[in-house]
C-alpha atoms as a PDB file:
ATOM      1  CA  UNK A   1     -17.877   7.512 -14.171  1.00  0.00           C
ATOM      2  CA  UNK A   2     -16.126   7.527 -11.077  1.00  0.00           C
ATOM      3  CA  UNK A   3     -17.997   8.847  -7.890  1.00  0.00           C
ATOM      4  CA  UNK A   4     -15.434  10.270  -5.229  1.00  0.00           C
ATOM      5  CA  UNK A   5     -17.264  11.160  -1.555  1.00  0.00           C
ATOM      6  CA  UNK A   6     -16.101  14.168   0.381  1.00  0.00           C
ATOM      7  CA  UNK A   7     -16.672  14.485   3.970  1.00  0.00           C
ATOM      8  CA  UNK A   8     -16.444  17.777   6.018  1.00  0.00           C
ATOM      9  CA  UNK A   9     -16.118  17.831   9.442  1.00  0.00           C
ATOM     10  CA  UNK A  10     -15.871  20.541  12.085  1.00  0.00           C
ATOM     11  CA  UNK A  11     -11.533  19.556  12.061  1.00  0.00           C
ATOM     12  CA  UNK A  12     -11.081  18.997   8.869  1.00  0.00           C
ATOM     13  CA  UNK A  13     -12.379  16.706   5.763  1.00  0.00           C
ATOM     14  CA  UNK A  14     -12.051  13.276   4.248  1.00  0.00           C
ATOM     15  CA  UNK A  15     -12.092  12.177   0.653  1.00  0.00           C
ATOM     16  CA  UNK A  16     -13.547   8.368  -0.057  1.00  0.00           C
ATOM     17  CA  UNK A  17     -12.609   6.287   3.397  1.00  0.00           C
ATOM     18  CA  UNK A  18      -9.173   8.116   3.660  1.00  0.00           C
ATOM     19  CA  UNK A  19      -7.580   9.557   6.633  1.00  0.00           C
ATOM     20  CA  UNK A  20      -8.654  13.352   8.242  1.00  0.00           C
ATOM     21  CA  UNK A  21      -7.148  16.318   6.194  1.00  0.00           C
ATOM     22  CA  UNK A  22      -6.551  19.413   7.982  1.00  0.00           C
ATOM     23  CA  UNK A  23      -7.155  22.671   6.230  1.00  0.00           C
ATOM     24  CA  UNK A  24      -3.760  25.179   6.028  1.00  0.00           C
ATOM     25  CA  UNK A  25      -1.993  22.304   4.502  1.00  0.00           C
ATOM     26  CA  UNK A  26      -1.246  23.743   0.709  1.00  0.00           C
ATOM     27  CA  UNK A  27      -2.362  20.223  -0.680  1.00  0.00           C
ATOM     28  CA  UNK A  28      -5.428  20.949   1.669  1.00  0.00           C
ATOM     29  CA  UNK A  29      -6.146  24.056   0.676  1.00  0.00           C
ATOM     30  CA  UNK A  30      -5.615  23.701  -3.455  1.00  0.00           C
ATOM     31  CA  UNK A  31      -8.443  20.654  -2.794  1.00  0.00           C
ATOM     32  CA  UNK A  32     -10.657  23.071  -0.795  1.00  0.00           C
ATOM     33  CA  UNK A  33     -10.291  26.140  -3.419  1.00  0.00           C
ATOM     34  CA  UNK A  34     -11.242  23.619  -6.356  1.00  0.00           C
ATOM     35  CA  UNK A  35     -14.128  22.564  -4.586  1.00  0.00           C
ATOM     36  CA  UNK A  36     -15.169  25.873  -3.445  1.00  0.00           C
ATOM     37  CA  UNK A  37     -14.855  26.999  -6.922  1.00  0.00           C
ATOM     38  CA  UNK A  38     -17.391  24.270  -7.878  1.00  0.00           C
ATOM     39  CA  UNK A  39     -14.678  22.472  -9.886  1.00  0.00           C
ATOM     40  CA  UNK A  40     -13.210  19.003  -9.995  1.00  0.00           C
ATOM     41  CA  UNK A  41     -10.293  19.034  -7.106  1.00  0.00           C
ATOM     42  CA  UNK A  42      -6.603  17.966  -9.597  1.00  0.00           C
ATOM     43  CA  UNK A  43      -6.254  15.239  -7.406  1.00  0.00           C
ATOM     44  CA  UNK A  44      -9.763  14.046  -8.492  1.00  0.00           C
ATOM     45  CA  UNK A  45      -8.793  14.144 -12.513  1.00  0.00           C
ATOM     46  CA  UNK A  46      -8.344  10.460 -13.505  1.00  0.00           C
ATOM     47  CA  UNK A  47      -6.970  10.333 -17.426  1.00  0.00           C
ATOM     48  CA  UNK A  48      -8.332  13.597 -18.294  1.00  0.00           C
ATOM     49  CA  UNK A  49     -11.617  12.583 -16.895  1.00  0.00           C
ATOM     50  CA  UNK A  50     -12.775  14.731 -13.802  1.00  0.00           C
ATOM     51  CA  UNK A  51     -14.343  12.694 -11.204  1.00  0.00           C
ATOM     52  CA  UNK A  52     -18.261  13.374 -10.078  1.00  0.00           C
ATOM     53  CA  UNK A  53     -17.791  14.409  -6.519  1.00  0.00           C
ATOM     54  CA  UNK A  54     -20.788  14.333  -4.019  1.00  0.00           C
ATOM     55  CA  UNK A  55     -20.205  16.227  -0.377  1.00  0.00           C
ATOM     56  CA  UNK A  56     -21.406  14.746   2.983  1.00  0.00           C
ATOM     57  CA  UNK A  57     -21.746  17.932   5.157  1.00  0.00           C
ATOM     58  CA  UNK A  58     -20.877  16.775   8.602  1.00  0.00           C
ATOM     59  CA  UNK A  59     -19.226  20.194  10.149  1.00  0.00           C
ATOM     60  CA  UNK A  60     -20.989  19.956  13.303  1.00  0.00           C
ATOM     61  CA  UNK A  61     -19.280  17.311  14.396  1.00  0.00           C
ATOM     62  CA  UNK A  62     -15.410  16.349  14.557  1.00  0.00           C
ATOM     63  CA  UNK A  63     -13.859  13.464  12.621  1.00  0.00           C
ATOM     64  CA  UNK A  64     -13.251  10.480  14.672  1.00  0.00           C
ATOM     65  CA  UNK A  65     -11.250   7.752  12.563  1.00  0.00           C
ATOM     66  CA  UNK A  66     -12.673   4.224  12.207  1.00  0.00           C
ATOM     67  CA  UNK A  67     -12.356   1.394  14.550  1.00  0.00           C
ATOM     68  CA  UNK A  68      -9.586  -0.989  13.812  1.00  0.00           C
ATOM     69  CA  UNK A  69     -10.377  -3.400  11.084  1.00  0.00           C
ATOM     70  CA  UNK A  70      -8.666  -6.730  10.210  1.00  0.00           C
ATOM     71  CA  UNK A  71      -7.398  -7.257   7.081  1.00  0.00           C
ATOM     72  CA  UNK A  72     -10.114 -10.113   6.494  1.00  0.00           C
ATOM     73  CA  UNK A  73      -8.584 -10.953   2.528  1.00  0.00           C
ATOM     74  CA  UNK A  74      -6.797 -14.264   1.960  1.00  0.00           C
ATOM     75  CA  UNK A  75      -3.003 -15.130   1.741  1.00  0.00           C
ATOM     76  CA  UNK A  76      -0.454 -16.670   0.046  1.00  0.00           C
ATOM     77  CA  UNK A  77       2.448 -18.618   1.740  1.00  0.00           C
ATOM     78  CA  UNK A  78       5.660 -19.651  -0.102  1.00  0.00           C
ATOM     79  CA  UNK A  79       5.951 -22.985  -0.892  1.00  0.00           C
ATOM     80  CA  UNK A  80       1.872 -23.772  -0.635  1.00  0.00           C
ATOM     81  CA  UNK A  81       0.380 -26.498  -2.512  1.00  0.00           C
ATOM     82  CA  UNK A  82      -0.438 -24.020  -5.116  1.00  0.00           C
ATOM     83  CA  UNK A  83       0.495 -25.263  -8.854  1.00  0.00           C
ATOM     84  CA  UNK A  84       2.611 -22.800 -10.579  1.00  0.00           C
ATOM     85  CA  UNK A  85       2.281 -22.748 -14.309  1.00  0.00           C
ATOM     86  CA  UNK A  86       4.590 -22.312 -16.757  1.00  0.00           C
ATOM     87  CA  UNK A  87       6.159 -18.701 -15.584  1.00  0.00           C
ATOM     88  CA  UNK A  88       9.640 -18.431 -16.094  1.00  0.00           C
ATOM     89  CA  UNK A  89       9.801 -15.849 -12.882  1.00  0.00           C
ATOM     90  CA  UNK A  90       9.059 -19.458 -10.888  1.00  0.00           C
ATOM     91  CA  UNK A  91      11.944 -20.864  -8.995  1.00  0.00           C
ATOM     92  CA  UNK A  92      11.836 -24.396  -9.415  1.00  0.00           C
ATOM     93  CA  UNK A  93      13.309 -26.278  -6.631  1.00  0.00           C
ATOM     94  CA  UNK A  94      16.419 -27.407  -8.965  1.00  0.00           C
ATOM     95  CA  UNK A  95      17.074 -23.886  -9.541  1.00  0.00           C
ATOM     96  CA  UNK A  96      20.517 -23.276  -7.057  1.00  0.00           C
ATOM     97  CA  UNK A  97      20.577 -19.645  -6.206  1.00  0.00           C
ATOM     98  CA  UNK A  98      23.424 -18.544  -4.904  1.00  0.00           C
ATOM     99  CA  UNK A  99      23.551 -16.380  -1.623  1.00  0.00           C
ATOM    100  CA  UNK A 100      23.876 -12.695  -2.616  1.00  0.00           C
ATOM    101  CA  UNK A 101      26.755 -10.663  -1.315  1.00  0.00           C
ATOM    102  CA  UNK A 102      25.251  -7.858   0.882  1.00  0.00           C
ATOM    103  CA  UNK A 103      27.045  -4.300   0.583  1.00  0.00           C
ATOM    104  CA  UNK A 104      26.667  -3.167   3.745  1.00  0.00           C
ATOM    105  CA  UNK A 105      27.614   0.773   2.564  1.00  0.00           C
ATOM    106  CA  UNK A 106      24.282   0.291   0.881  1.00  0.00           C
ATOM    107  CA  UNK A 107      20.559   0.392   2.615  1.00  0.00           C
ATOM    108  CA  UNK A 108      20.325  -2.833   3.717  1.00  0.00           C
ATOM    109  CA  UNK A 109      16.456  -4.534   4.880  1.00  0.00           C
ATOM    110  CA  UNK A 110      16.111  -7.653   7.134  1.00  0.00           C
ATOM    111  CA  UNK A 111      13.577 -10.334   6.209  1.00  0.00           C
ATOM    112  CA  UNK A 112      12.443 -12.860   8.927  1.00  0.00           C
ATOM    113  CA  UNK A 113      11.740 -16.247   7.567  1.00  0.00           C
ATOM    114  CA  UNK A 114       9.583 -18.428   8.960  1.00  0.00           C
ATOM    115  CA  UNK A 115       9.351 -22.407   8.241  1.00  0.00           C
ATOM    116  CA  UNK A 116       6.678 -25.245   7.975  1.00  0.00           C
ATOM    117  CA  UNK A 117       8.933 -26.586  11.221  1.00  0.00           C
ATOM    118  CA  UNK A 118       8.325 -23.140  12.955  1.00  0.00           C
ATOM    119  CA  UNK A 119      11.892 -22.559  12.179  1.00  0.00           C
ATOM    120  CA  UNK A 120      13.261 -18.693  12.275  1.00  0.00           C
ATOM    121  CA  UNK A 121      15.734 -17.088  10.365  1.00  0.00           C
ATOM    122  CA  UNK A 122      16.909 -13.607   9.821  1.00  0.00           C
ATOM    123  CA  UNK A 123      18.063 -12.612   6.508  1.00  0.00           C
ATOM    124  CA  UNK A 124      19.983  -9.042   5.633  1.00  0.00           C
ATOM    125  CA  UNK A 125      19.277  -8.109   2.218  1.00  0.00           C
ATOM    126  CA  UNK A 126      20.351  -4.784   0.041  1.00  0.00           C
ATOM    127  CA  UNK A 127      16.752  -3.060  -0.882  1.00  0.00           C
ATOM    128  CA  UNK A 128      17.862  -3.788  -4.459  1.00  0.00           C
ATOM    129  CA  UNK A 129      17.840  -7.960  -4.142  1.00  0.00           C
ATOM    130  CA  UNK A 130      13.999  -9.648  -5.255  1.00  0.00           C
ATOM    131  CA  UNK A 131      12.907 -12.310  -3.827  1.00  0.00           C
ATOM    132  CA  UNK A 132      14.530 -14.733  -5.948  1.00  0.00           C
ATOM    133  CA  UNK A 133      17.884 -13.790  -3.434  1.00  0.00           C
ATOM    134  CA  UNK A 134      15.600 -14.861  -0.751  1.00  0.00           C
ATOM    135  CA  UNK A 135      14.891 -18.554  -2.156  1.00  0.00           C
ATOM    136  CA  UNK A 136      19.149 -18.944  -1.744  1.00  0.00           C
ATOM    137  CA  UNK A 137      18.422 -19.480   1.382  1.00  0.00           C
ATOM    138  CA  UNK A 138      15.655 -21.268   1.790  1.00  0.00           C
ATOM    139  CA  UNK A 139      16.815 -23.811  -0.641  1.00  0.00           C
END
């Protein structure tokens, strides 16, 4: 069973560790009714199942977000010693890719590379190329 925690504060209320949500929002205020109404909030209903939802009351006081946090989880770089297995999504180094053609009437997205050498490069992609496009030019 999944355990959802509501927070209400004097400006608003939180649900689990997400941001402040301000009441005369219609979202808002659908969440509020269900709760008021002693029922499972919609948002709350995971694959039919409602959620058990437990209420911090906190309304004297006003919401103040979090302090900044670090992501503090671990990263992956392209081309790390990592072994790849057998996935045929994995570029080998043989594999040529050529450079895709960017259509500039289309949304375009830039990508900054950066090398082992500390290298720089700008790339302008279409939102619709992978990252396979990208290994054309880093090959």
């Amino acid at each position: 069973e999944r355990l959802v925690n509501v927070t209400f504060y004097e400006n608003g209320f939180t649900v689990g560790d997400g941001p402040l949500r301000e009441p005369g929002i219609p979202e808002n205020d659908r969440f509020l009714a269900d709760v008021q109404a002693g029922i499972c909030p919609r948002e709350l209903i995971v694959d039919g199942q409602p959620s058990s939802v437990q209420i911090s009351d906190k309304r004297g006081e006003r919401f103040k977000p979090p302090a900044y946090v670090a992501f503090a989880g671990a990263g992956q770089s392209a081309g790390s010693a990592a072994v790849a297995g057998q996935d045929s999504s994995v570029v080998s180094p043989s594999t040529q890719v050529e450079k895709p053609p960017v259509d500039e009437g289309e949304p375009t997205v830039r990508v900054q590379l950066a090398y082992e050498n500390r290298k720089r490069e700008v790339v302008t992609l279409n939102k619709h190329h992978t990252v396979r496009h990208l290994t054309a030019f880093v090959n």
